[in-house]
N, C-alpha and C. Protein backbone atom coordinates (compact mmCIF):
# COMPACT_ATOMS: atom_id res chain seq x y z
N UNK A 1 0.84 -1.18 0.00
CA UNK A 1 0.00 0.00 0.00
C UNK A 1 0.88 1.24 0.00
N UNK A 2 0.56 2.26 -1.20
CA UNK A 2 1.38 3.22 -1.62
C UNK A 2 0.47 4.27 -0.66
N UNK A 3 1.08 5.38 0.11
CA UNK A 3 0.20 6.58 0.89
C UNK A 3 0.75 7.91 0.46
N UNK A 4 -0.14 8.77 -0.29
CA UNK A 4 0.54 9.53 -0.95
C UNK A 4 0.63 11.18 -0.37
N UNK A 5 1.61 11.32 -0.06
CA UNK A 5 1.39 12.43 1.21
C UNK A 5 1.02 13.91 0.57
N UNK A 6 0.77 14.67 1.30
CA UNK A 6 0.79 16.31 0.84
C UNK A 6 1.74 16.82 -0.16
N UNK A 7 1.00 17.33 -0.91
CA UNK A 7 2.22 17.75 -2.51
C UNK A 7 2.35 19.26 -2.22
N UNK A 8 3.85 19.25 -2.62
CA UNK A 8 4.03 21.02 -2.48
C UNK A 8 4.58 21.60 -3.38
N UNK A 9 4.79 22.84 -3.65
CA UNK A 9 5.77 23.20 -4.89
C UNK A 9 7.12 22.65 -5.10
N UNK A 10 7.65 22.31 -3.80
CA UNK A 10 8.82 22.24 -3.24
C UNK A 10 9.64 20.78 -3.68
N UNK A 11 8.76 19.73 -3.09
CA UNK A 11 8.52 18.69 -3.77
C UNK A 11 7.36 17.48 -3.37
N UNK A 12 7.71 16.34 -3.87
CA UNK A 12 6.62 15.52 -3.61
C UNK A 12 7.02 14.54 -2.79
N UNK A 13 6.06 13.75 -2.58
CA UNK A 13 6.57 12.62 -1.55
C UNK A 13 5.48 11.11 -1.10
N UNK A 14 6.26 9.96 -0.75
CA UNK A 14 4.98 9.46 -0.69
C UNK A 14 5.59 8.38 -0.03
N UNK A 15 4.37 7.84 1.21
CA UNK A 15 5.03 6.68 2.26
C UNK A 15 4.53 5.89 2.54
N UNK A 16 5.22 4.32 1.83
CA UNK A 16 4.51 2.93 2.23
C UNK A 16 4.91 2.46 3.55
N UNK A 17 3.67 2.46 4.54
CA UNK A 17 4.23 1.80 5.97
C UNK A 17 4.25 0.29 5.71
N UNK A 18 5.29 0.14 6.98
CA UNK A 18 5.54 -1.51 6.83
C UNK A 18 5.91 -2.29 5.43
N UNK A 19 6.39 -1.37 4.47
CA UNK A 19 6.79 -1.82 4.09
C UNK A 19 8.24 -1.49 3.28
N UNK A 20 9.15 -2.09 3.14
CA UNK A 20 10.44 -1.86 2.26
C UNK A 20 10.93 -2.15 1.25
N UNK A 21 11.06 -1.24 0.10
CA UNK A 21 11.34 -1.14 -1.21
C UNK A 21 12.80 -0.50 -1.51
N UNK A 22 13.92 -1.51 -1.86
CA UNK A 22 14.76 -0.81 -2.43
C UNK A 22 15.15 0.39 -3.31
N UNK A 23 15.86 1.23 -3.90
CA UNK A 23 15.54 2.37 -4.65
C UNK A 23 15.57 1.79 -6.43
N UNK A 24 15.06 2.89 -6.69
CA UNK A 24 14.07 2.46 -8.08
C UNK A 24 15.50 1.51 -8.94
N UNK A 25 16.64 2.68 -8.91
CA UNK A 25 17.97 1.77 -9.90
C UNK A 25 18.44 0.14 -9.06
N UNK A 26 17.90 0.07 -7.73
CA UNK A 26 18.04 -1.25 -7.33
C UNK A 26 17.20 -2.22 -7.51
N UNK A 27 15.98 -1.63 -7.76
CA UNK A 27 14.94 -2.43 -8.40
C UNK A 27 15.27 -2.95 -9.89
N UNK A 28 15.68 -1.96 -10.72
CA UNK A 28 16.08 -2.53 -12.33
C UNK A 28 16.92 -3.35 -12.13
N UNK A 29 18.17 -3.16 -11.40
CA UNK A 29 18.93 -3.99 -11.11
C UNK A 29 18.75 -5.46 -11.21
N UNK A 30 17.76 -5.33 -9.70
CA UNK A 30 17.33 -6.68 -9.34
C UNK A 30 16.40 -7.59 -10.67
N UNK A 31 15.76 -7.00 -11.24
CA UNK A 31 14.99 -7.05 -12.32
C UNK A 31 15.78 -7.96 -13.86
N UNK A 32 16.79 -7.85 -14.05
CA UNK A 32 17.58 -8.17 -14.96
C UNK A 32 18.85 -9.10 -14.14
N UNK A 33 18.45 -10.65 -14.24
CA UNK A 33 18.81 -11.67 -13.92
C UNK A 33 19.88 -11.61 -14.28
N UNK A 34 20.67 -11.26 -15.94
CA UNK A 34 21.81 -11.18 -15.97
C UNK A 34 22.73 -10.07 -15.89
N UNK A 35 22.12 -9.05 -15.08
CA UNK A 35 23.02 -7.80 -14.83
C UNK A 35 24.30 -8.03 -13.94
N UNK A 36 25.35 -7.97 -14.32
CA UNK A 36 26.52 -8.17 -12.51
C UNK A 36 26.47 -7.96 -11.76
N UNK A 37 26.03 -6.68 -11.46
CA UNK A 37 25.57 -6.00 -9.98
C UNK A 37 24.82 -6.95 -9.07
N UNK A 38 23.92 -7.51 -9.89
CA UNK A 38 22.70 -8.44 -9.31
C UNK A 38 23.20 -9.05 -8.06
N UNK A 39 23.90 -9.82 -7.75
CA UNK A 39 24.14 -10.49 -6.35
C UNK A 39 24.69 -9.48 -5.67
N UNK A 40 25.51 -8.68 -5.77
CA UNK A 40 26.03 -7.52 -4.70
C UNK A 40 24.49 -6.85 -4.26
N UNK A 41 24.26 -6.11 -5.16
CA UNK A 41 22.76 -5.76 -4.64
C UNK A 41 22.07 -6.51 -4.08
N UNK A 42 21.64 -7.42 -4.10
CA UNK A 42 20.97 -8.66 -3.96
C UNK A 42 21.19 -8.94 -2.53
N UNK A 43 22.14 -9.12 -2.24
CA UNK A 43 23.04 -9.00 -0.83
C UNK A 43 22.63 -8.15 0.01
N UNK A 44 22.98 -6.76 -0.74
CA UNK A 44 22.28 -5.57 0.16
C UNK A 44 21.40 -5.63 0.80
N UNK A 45 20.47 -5.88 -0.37
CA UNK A 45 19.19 -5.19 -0.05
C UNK A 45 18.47 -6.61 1.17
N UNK A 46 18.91 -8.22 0.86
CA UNK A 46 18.56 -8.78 1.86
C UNK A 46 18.85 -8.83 3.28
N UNK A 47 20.68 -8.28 3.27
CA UNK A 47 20.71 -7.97 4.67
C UNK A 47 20.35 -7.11 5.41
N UNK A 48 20.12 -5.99 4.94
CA UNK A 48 19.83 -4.67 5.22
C UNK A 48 18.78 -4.99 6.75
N UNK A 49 18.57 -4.36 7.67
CA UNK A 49 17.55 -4.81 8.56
C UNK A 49 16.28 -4.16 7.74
N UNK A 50 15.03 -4.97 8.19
CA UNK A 50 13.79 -4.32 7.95
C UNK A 50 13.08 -3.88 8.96
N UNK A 51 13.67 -2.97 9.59
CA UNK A 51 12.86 -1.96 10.61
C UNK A 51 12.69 -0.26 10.55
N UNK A 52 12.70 0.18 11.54
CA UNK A 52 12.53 1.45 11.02
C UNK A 52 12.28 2.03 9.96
N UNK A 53 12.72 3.11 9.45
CA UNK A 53 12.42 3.63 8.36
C UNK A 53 13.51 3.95 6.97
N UNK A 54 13.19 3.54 6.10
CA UNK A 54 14.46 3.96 5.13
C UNK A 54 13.29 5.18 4.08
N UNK A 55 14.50 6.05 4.34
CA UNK A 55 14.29 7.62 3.80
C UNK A 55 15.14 7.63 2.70
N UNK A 56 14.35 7.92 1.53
CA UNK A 56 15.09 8.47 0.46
C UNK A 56 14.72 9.37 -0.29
N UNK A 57 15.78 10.43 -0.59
CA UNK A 57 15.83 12.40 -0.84
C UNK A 57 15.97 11.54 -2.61
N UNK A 58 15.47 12.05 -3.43
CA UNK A 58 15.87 12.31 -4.83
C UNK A 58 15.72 13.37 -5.39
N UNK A 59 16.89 13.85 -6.39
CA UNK A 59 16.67 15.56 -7.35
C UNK A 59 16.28 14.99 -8.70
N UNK A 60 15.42 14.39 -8.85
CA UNK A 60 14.83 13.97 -10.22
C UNK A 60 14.29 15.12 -11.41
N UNK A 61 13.54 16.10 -9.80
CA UNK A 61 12.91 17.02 -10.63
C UNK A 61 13.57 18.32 -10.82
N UNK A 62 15.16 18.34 -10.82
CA UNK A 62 15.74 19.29 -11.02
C UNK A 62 16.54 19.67 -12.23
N UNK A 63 16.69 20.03 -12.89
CA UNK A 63 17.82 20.14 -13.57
C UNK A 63 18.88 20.78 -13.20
N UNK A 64 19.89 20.81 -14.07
CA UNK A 64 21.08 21.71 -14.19
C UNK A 64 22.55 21.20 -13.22
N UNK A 65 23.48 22.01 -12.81
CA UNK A 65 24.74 20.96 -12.41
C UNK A 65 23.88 20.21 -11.16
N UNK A 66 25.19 18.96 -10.88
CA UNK A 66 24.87 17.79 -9.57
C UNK A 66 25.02 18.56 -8.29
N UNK A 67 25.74 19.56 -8.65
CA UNK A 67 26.02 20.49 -6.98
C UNK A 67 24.48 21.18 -6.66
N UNK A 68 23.80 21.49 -7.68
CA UNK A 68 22.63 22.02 -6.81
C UNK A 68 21.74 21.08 -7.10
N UNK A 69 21.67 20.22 -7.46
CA UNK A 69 20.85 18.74 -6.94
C UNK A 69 21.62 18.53 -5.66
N UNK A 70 22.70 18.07 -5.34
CA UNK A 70 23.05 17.73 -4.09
C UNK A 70 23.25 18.30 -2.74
N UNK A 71 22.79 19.64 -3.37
CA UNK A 71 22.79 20.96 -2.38
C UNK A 71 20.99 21.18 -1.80
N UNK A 72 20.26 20.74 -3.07
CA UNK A 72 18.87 20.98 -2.92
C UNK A 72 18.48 19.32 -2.06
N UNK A 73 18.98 18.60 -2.46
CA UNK A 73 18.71 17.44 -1.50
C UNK A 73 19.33 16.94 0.00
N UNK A 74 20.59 17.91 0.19
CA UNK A 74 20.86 18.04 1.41
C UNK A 74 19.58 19.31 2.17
N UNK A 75 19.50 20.33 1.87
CA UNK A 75 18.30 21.02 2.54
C UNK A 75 17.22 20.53 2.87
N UNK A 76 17.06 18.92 2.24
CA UNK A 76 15.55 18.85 2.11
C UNK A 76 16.31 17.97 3.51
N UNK A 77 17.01 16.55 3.32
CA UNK A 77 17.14 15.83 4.36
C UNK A 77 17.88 16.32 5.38
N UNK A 78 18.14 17.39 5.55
CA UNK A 78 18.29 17.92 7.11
C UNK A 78 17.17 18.66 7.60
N UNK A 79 16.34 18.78 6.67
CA UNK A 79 14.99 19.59 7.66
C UNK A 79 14.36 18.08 7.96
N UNK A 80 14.10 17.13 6.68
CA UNK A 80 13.62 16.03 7.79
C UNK A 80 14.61 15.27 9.01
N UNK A 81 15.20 15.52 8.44
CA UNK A 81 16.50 14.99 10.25
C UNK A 81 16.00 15.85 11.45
N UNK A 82 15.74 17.50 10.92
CA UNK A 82 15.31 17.99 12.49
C UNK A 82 13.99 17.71 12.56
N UNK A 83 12.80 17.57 11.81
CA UNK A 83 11.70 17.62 12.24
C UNK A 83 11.11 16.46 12.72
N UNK A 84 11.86 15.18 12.46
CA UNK A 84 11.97 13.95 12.95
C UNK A 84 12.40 14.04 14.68
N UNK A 85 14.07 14.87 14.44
CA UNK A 85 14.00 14.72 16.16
C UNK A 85 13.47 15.73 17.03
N UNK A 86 12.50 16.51 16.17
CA UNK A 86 11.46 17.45 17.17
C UNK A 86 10.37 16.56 17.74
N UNK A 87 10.34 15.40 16.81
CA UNK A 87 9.24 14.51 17.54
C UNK A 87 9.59 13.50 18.20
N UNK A 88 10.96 13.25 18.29
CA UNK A 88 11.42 12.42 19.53
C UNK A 88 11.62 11.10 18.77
N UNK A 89 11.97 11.60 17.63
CA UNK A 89 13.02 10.12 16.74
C UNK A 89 14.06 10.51 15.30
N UNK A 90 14.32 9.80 15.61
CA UNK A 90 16.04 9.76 14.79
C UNK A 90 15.67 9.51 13.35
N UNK A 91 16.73 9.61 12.23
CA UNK A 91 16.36 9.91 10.93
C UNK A 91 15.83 8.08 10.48
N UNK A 92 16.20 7.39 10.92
CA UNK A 92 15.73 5.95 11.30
C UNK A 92 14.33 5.32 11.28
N UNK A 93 13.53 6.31 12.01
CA UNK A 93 12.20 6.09 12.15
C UNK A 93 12.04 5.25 13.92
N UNK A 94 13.22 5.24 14.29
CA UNK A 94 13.37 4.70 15.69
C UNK A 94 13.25 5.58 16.51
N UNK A 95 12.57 5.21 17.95
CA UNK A 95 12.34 6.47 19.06
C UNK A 95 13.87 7.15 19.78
N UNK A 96 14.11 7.99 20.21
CA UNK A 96 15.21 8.08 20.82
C UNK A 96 15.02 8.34 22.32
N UNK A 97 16.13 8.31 23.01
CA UNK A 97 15.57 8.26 24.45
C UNK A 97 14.78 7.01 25.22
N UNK A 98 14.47 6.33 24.89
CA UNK A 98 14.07 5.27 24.98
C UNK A 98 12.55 5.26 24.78
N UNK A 99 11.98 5.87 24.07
CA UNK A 99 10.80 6.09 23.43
C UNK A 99 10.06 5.17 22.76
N UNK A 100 8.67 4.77 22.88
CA UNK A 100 8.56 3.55 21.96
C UNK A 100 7.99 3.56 20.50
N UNK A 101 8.06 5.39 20.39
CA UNK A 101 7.25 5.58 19.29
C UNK A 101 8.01 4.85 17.99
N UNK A 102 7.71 4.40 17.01
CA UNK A 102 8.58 3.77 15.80
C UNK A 102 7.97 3.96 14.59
N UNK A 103 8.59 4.49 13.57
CA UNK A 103 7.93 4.73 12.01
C UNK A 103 8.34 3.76 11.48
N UNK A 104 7.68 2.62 10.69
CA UNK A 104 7.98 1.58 9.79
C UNK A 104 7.80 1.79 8.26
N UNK A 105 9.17 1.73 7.31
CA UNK A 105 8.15 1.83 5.77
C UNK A 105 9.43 2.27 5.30
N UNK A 106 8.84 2.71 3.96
CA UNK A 106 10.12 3.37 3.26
C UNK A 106 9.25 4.78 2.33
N UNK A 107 9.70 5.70 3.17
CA UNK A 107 9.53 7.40 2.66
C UNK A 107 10.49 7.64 1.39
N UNK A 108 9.71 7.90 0.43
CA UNK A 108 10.72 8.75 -0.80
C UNK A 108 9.93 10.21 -1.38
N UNK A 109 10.94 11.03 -1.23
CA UNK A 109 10.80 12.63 -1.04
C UNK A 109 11.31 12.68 -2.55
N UNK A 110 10.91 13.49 -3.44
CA UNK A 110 11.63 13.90 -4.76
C UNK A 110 11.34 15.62 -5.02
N UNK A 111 12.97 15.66 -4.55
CA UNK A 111 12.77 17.47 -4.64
C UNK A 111 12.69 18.22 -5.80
N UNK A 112 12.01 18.96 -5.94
CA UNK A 112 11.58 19.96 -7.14
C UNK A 112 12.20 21.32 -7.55
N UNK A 113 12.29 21.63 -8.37
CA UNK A 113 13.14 23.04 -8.94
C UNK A 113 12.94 24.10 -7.91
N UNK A 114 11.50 24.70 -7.38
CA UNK A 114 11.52 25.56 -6.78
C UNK A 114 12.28 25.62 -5.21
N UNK A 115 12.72 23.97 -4.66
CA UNK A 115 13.55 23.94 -3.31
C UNK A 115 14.81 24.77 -3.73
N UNK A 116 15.86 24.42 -4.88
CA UNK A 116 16.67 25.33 -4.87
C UNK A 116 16.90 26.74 -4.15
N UNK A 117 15.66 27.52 -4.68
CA UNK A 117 15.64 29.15 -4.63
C UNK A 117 14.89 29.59 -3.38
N UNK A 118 14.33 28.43 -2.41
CA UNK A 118 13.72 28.24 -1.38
C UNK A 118 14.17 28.80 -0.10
N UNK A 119 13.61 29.62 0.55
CA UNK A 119 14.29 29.81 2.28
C UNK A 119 14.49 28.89 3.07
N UNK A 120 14.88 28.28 4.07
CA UNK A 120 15.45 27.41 4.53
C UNK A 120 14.06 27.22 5.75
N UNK A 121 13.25 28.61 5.62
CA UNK A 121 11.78 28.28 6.85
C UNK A 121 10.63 27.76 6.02
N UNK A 122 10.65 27.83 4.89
CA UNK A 122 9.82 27.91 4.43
C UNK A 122 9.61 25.90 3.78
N UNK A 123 11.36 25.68 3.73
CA UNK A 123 11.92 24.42 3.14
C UNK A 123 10.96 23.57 4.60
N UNK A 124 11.79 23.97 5.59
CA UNK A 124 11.35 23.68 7.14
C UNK A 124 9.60 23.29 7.40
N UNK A 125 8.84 24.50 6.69
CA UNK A 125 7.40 24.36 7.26
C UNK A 125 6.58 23.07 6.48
N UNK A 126 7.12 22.72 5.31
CA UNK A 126 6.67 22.13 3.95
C UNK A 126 7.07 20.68 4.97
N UNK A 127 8.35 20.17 5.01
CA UNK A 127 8.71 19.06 5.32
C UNK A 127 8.13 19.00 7.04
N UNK A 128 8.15 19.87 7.88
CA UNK A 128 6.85 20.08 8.99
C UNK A 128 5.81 19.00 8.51
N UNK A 129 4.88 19.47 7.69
CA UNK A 129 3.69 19.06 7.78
C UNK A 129 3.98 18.16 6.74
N UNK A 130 5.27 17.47 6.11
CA UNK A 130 5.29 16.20 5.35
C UNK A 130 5.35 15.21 6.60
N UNK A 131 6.71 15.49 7.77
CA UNK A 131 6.61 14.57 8.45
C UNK A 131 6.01 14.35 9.32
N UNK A 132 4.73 15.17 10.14
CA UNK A 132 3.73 15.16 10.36
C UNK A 132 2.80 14.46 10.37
N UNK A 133 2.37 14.23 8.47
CA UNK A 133 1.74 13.34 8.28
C UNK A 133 2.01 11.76 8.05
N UNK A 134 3.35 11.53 8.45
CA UNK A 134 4.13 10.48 8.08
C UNK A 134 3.66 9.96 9.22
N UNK A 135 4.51 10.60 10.20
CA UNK A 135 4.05 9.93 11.86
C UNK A 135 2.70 9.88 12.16
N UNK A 136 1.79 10.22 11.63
CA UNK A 136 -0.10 10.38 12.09
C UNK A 136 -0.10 9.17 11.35
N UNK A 137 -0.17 8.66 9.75
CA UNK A 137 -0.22 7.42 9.67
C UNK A 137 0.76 6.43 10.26
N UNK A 138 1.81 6.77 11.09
CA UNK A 138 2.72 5.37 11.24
C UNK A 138 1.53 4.83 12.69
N UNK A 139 1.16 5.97 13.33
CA UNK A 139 0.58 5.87 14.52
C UNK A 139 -0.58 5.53 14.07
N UNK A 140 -1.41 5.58 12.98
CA UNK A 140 -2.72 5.15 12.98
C UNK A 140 -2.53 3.59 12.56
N UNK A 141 -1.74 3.25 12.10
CA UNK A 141 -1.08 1.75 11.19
C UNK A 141 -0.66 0.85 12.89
N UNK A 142 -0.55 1.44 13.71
CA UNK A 142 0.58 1.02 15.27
C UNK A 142 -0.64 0.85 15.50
N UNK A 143 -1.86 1.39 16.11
CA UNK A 143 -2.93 1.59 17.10
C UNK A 143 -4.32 0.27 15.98
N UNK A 144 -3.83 0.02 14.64
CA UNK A 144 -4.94 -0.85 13.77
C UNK A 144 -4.16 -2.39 14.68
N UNK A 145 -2.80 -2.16 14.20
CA UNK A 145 -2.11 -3.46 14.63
C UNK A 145 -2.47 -3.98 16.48
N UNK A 146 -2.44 -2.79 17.36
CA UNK A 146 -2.85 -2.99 18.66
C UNK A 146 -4.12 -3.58 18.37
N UNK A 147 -5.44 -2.88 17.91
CA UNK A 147 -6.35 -3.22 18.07
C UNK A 147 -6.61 -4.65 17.25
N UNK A 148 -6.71 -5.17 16.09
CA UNK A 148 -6.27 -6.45 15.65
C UNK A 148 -5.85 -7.60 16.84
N UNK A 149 -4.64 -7.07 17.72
CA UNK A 149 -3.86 -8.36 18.37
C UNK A 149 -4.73 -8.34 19.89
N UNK A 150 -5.87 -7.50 20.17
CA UNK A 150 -6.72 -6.76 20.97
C UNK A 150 -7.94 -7.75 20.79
N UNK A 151 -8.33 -7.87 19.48
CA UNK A 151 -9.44 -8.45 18.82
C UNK A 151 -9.10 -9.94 19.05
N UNK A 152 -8.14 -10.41 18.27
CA UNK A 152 -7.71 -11.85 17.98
C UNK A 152 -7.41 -12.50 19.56
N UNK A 153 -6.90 -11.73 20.47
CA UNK A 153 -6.47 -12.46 22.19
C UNK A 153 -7.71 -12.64 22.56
């Protein structure tokens, strides 16, 4: 189940809980039996743990040099790094402090031309109310699963 979050000028975004999807070039990868890469990847992506959250920033929708793609996608994933630990978890999706709150899934953010030329509060308020709504469904997905194991005992 794909959850498709709040769209902004800035960019887009969208978050499957509970579940984990490698990134799209690891998917082709995996996809083409006789590619080389295939078992290194392959490797990866099975050991990798499946918990928390895997976050991924892309400049798809940018053009022009890699420095301001990589400049526009660092702005984006340090506002979600702080607005994550304004809510009392790590870029992980794990609680910190010994917290039991936990985001499960895999978030992918794809930043857009206008983040470039963007203020850094404004970058801030957008990814606010992206991760916002990330954590309202991880918590509504946590409280179905309580109630389920609630039902079934």
């Amino acid at each position: 189940m794909r959850s498709t979050l709040p769209r902004t000028p800035l960019f887009s975004a969208s978050f499957k809980p509970n579940a984990y999807y490698p990134s799209y070039p690891m998917q082709c990868i995996l996809a083409d039996p006789t590619h080389v890469l295939r078992p290194m990847i392959s490797f990866r992506v099975q050991s990798r743990p499946k918990k928390g959250l895997w976050l991924r920033v892309s400049a798809n929708g940018i053009g022009g040099k890699a420095t301001v793609r990589r400049w526009a996608k660092r702005k984006v994933h340090q506002a979600v790094r702080e607005e994550f630990r304004a809510r009392g978890l790590g870029t992980d999706g794990m609680g910190l402090k010994g917290e039991e709150k936990e985001v499960r899934g895999t978030m992918e953010v794809t930043v857009r031309q206008p983040t470039v030329g963007a203020e850094w509060g404004a970058v801030k308020k957008e990814v606010g109310r992206l991760v916002g709504a990330v954590v309202d469904m991880a918590e509504e997905k946590g409280e179905d699963k309580i109630r389920k194991k609630h039902a079934d005992g």
